[in-house]
C-alpha atoms as a PDB file:
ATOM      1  CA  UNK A   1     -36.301   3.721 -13.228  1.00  0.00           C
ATOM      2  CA  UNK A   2     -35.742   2.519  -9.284  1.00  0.00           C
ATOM      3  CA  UNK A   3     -37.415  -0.133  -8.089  1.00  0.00           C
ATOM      4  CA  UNK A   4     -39.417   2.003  -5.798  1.00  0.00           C
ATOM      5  CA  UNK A   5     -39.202  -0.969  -2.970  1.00  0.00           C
ATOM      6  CA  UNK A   6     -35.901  -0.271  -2.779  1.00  0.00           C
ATOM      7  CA  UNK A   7     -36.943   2.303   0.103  1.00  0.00           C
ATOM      8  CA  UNK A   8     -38.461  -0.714   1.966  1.00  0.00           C
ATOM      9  CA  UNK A   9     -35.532  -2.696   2.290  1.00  0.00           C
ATOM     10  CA  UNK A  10     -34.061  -3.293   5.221  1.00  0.00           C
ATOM     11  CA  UNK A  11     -30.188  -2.332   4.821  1.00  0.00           C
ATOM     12  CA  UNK A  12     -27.756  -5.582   5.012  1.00  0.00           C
ATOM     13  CA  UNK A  13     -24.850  -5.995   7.709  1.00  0.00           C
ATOM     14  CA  UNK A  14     -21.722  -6.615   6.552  1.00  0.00           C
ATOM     15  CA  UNK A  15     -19.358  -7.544   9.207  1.00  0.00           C
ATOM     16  CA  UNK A  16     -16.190  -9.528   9.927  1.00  0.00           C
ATOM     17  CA  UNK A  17     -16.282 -12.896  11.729  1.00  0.00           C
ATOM     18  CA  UNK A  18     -12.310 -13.656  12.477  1.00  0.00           C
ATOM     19  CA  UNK A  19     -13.325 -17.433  13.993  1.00  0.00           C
ATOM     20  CA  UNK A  20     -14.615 -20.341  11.939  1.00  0.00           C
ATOM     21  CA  UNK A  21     -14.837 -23.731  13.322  1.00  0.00           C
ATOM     22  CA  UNK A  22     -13.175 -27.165  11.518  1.00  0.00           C
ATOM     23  CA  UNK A  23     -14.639 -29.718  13.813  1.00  0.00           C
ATOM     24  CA  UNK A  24     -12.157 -32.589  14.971  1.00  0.00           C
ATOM     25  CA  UNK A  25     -11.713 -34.330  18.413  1.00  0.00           C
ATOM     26  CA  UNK A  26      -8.904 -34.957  20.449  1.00  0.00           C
ATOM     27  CA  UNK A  27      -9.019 -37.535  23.703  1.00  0.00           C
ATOM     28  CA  UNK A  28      -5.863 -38.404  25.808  1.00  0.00           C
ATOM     29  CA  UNK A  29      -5.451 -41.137  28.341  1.00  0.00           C
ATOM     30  CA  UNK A  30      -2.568 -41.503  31.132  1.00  0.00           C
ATOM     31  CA  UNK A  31      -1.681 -45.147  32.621  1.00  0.00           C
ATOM     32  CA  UNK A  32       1.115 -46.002  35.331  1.00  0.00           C
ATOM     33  CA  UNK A  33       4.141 -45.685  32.538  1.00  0.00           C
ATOM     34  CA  UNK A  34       2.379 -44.327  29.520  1.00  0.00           C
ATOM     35  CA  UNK A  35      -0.075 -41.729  27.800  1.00  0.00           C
ATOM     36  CA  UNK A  36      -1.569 -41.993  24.967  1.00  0.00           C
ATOM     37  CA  UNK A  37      -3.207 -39.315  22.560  1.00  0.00           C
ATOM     38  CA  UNK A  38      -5.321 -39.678  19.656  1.00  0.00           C
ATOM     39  CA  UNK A  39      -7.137 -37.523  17.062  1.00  0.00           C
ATOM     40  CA  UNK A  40      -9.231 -37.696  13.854  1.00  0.00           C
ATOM     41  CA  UNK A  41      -8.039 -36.631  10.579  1.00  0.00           C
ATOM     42  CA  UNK A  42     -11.089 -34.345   9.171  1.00  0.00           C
ATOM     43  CA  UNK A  43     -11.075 -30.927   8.546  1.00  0.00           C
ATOM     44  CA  UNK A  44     -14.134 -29.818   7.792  1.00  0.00           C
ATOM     45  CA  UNK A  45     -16.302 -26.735   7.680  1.00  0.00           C
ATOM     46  CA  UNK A  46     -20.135 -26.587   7.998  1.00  0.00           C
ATOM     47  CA  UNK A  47     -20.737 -29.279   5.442  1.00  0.00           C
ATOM     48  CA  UNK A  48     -17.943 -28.996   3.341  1.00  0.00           C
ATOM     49  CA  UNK A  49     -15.034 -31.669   3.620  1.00  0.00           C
ATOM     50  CA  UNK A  50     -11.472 -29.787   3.337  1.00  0.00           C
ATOM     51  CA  UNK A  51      -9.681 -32.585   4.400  1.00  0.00           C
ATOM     52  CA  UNK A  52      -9.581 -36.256   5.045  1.00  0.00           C
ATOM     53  CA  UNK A  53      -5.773 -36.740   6.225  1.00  0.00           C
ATOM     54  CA  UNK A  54      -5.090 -33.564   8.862  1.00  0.00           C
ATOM     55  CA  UNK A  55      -4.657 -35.269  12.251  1.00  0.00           C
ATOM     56  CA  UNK A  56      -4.663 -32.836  15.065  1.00  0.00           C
ATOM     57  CA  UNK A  57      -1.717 -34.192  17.122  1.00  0.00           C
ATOM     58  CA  UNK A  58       1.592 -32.104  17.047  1.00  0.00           C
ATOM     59  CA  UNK A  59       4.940 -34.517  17.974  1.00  0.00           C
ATOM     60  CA  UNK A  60       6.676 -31.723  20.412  1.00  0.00           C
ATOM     61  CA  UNK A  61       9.643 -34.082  21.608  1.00  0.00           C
ATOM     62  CA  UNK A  62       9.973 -38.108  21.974  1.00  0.00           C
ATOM     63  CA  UNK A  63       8.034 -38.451  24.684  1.00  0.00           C
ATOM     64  CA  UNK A  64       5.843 -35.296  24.342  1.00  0.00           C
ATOM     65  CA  UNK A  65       2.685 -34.689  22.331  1.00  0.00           C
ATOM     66  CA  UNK A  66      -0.386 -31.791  21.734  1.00  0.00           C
ATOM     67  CA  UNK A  67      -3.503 -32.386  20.708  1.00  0.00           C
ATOM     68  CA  UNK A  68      -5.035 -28.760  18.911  1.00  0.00           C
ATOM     69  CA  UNK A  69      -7.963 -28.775  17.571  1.00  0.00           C
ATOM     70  CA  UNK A  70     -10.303 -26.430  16.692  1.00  0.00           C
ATOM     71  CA  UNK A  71     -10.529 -22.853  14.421  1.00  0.00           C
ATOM     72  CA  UNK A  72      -7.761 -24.483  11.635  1.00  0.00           C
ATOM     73  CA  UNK A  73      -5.878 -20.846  10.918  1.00  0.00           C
ATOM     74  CA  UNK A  74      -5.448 -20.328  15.166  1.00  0.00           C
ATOM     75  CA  UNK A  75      -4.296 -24.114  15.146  1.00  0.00           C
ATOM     76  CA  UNK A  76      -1.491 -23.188  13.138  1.00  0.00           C
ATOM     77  CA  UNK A  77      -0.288 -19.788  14.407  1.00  0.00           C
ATOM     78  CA  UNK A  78      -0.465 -21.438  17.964  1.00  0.00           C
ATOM     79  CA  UNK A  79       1.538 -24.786  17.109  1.00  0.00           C
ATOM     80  CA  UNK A  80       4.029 -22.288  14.653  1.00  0.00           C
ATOM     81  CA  UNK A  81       4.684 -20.258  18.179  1.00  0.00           C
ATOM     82  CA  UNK A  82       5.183 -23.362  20.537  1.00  0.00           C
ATOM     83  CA  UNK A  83       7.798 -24.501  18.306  1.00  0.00           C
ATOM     84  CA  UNK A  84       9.561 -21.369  18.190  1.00  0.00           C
ATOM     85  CA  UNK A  85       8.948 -20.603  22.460  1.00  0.00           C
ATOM     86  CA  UNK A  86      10.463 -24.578  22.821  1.00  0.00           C
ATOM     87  CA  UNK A  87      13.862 -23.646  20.345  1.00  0.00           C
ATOM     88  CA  UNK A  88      14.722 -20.428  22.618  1.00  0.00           C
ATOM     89  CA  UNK A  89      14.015 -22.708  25.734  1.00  0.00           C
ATOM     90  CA  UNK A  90      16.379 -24.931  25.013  1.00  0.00           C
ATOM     91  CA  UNK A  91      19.060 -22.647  23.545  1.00  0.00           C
ATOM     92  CA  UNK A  92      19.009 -20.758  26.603  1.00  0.00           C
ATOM     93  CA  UNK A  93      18.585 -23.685  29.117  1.00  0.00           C
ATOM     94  CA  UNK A  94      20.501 -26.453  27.053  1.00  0.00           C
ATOM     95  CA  UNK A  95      17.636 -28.747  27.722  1.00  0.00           C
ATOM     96  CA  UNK A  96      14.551 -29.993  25.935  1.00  0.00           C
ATOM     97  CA  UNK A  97      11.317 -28.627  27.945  1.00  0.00           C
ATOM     98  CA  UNK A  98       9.466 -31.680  29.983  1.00  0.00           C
ATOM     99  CA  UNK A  99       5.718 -32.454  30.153  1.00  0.00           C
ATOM    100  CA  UNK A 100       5.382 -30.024  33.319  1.00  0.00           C
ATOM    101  CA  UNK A 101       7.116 -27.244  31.987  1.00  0.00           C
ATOM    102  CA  UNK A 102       5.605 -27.074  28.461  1.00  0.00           C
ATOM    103  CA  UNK A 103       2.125 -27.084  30.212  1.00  0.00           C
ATOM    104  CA  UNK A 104       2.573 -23.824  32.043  1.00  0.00           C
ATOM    105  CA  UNK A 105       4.222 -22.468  28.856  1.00  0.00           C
ATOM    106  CA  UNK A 106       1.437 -22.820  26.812  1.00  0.00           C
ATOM    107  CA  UNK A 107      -0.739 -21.326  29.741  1.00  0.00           C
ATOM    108  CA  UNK A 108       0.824 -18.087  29.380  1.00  0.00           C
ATOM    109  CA  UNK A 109       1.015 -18.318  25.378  1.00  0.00           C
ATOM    110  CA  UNK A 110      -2.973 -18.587  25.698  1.00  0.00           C
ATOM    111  CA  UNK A 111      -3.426 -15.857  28.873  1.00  0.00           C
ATOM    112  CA  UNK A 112      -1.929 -13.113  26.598  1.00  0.00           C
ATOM    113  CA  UNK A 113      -3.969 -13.727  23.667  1.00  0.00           C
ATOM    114  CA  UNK A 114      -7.165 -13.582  26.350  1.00  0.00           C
ATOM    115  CA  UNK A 115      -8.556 -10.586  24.681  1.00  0.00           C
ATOM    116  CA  UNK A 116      -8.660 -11.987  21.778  1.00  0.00           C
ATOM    117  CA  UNK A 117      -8.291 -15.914  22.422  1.00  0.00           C
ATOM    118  CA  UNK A 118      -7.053 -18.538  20.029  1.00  0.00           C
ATOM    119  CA  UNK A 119      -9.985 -20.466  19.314  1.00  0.00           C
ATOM    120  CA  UNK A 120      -8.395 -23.933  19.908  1.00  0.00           C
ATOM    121  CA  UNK A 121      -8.543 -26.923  22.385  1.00  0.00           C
ATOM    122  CA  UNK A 122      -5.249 -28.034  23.487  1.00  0.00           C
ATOM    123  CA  UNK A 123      -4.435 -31.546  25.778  1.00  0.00           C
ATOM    124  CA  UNK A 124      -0.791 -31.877  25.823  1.00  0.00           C
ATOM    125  CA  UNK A 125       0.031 -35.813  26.929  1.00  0.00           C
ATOM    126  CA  UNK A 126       3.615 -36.885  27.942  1.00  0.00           C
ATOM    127  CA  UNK A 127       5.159 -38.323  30.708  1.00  0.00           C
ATOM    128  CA  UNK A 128       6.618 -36.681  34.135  1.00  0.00           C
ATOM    129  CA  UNK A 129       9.707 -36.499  35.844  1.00  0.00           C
ATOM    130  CA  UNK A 130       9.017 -39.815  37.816  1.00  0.00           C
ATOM    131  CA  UNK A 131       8.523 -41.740  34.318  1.00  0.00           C
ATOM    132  CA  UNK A 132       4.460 -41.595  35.137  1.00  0.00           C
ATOM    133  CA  UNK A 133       1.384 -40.824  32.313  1.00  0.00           C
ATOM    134  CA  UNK A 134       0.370 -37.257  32.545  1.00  0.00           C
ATOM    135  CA  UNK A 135      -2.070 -35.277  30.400  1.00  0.00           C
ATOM    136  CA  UNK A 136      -2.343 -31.425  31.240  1.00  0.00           C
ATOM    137  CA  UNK A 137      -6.009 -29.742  29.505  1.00  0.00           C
ATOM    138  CA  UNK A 138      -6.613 -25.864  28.926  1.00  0.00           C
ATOM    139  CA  UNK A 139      -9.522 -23.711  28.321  1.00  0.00           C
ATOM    140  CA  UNK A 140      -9.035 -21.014  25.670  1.00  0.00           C
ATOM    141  CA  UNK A 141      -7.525 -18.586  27.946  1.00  0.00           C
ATOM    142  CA  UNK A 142      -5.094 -20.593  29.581  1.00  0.00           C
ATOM    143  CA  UNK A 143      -6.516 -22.012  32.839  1.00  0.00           C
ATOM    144  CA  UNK A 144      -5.622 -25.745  32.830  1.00  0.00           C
ATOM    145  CA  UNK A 145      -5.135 -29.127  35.299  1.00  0.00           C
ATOM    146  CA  UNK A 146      -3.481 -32.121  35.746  1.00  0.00           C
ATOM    147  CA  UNK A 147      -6.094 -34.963  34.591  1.00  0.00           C
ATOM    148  CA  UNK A 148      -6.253 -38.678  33.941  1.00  0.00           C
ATOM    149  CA  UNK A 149      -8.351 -38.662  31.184  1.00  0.00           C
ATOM    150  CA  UNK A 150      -9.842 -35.773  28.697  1.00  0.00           C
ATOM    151  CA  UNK A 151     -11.898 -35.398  25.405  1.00  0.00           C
ATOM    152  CA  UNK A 152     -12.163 -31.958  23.672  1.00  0.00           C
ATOM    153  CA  UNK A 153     -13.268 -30.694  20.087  1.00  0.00           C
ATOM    154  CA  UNK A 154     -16.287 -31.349  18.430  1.00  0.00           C
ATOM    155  CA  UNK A 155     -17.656 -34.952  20.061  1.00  0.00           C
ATOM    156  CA  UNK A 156     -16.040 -33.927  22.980  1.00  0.00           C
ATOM    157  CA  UNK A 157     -19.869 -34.071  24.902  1.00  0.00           C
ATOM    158  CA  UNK A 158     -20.293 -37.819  23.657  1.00  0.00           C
ATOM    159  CA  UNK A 159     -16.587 -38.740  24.248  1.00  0.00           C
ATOM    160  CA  UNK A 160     -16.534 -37.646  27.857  1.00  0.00           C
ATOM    161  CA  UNK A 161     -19.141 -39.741  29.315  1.00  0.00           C
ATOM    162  CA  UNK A 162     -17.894 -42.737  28.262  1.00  0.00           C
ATOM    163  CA  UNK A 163     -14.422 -42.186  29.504  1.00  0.00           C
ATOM    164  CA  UNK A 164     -16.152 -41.042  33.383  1.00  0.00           C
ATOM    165  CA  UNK A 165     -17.547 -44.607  33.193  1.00  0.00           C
ATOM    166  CA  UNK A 166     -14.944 -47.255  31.380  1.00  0.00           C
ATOM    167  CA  UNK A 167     -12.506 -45.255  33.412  1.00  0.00           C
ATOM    168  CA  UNK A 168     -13.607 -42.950  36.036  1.00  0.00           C
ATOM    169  CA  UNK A 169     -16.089 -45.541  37.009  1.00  0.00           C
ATOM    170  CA  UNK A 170     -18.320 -43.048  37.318  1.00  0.00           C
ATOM    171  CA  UNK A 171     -21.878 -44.329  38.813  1.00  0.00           C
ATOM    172  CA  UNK A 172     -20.575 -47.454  38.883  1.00  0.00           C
ATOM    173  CA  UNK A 173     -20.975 -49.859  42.413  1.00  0.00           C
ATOM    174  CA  UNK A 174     -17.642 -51.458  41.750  1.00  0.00           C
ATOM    175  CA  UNK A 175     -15.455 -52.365  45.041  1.00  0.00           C
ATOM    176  CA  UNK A 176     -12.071 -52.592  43.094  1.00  0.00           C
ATOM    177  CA  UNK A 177     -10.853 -50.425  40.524  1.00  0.00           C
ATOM    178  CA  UNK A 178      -8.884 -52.308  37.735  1.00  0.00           C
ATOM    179  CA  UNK A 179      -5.587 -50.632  36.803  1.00  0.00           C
ATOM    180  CA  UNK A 180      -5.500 -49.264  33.385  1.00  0.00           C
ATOM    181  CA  UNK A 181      -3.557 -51.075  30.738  1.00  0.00           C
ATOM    182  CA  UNK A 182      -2.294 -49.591  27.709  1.00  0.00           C
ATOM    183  CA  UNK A 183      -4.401 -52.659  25.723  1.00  0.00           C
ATOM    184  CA  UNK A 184      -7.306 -51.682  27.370  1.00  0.00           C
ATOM    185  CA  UNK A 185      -6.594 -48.054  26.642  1.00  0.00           C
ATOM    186  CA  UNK A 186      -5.998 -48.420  23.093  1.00  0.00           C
ATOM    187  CA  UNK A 187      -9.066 -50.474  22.757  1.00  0.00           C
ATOM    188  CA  UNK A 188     -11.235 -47.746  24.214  1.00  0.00           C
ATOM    189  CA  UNK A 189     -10.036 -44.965  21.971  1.00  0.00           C
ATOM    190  CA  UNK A 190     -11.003 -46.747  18.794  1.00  0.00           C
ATOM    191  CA  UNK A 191     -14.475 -47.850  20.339  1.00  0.00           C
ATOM    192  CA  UNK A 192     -15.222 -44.094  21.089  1.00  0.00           C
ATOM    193  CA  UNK A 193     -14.105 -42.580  17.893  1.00  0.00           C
ATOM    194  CA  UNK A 194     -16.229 -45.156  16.451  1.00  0.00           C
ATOM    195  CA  UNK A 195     -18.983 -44.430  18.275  1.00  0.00           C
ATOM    196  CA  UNK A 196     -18.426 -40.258  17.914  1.00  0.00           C
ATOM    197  CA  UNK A 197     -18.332 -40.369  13.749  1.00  0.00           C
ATOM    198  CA  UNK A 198     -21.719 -42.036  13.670  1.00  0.00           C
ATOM    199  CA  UNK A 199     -23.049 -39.142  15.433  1.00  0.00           C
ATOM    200  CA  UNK A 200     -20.543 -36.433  14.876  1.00  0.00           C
ATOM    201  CA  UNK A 201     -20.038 -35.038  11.270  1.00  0.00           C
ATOM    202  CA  UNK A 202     -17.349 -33.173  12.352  1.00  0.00           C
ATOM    203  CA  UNK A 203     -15.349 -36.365  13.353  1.00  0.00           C
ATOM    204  CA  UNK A 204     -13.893 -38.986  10.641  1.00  0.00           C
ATOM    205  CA  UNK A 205     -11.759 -40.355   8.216  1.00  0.00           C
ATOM    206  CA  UNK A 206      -9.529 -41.277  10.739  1.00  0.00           C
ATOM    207  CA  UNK A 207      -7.536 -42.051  13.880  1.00  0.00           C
ATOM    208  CA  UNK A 208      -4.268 -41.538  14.693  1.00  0.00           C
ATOM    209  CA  UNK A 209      -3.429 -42.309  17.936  1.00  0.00           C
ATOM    210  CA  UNK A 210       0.197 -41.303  19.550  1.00  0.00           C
ATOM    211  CA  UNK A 211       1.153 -44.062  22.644  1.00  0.00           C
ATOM    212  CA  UNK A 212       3.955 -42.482  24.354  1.00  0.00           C
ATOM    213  CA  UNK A 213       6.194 -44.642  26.385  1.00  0.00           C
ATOM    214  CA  UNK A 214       9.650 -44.364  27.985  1.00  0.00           C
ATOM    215  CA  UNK A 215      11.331 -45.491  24.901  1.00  0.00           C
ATOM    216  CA  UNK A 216       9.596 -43.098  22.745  1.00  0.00           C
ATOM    217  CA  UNK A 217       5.952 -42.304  21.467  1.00  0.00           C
ATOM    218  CA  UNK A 218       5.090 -44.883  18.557  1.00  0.00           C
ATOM    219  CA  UNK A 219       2.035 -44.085  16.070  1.00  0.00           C
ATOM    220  CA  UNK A 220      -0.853 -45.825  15.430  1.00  0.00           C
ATOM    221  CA  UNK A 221      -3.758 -45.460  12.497  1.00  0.00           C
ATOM    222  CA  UNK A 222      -7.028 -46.920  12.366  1.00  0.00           C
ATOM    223  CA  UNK A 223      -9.602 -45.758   9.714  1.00  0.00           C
ATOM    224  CA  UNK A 224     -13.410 -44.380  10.510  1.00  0.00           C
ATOM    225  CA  UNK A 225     -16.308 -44.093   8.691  1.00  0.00           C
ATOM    226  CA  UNK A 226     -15.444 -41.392   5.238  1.00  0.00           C
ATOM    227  CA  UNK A 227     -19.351 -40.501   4.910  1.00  0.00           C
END
């Protein structure tokens, strides 16, 4: 015999959800004659640890690094297709793709997926033509800017404050601005990852920090809290 509340039930949804988020934060920081990138190494989903050793920084050429982070699966088609996009660049230009010109690549990579975006944020950090620090952020569909300094990813809202004042100076009454030193810098990124896995528990594990100088982009790892 039915359970005659059966006819009371509400009926249940069933529906597809193509996005899931894995936490993980990415900051980059341009000097005079460097940039530097760094990222934490969990992958995570709602509470469940995947994995404590997947940095989100993607070595694109000596003196050129992303920083992806985001929806894991997108993360992976996206950094697959920049690869491929860079090896037809170069066969059919006979030169490796600079800092400037792999931004506005990956621009248009995201603008045509804009109806149905790659759920990712992307900071690529390298160094121009003149030899300077440059970092280039996008928004999922492609817009993106020239900046000195950018957080994105999970503690991206705790990460970004601190960097408008140690760097930006921002509300700060100060009459000279200090030049930024890649010491200082490096400092800086392990005090804020620090600071964004006691709060964050989407943030961990790990740092790995790319410093990318003229004679080549050297990697650094400092461990964070596993908990």
């Amino acid at each position: 015999v039915s359970n005659k509340m059966d006819d009371y039930r509400a009926p249940k949804e069933h529906f597809f959800q193509p996005y899931a988020m894995n936490g993980g934060t990415i900051l980059a920081i341009a000097g005079d004659d460097f940039s530097l990138i760094a990222s934490d190494t969990r992958l995570s989903e709602g509470f469940r640890i995947h994995s404590r050793e997947t940095p989100k920084t993607y070595k694109l050429t000596e003196q050129m690094v992303l920083g992806c982070c985001g929806f894991h699966g997108d993360v992976l088609t996206l950094t697959k297709r920049i690869n491929i996009q860079m090896k037809m660049y170069e066969h059919m230009h006979n030169k490796p793709l600079n800092c400037t010109t792999m931004s506005q690549l990956l621009s248009v990579m995201l603008y045509n997926r804009r109806f149905f975006p790659y759920y990712t944020y992307n900071i690529i950090a390298g160094l121009d033509e003149e030899g300077k620090g440059c970092i280039y952020s996008f928004d999922p569909v492609g817009s993106y800017e020239r900046e000195t300094y950018r957080a994105g990813g999970s503690a991206a809202a705790m990460l970004q404050p601190l960097l408008d004042n140690q760097i930006g100076y921002k509300n700060q009454n100060v009459d000279r601005k200090e030049p930024l030193s890649k010491e200082k810098a490096l400092v800086l990124v392990k005090d804020v990852f620090t600071a964004a896995a006691e709060r964050d528990i989407y943030t961990g594990d790990g740092i790995v920090i790319h410093v990318i100088t003229s004679g080549g982009t050297e990697e650094i790892k400092y461990p964070l809290r596993r908990d």
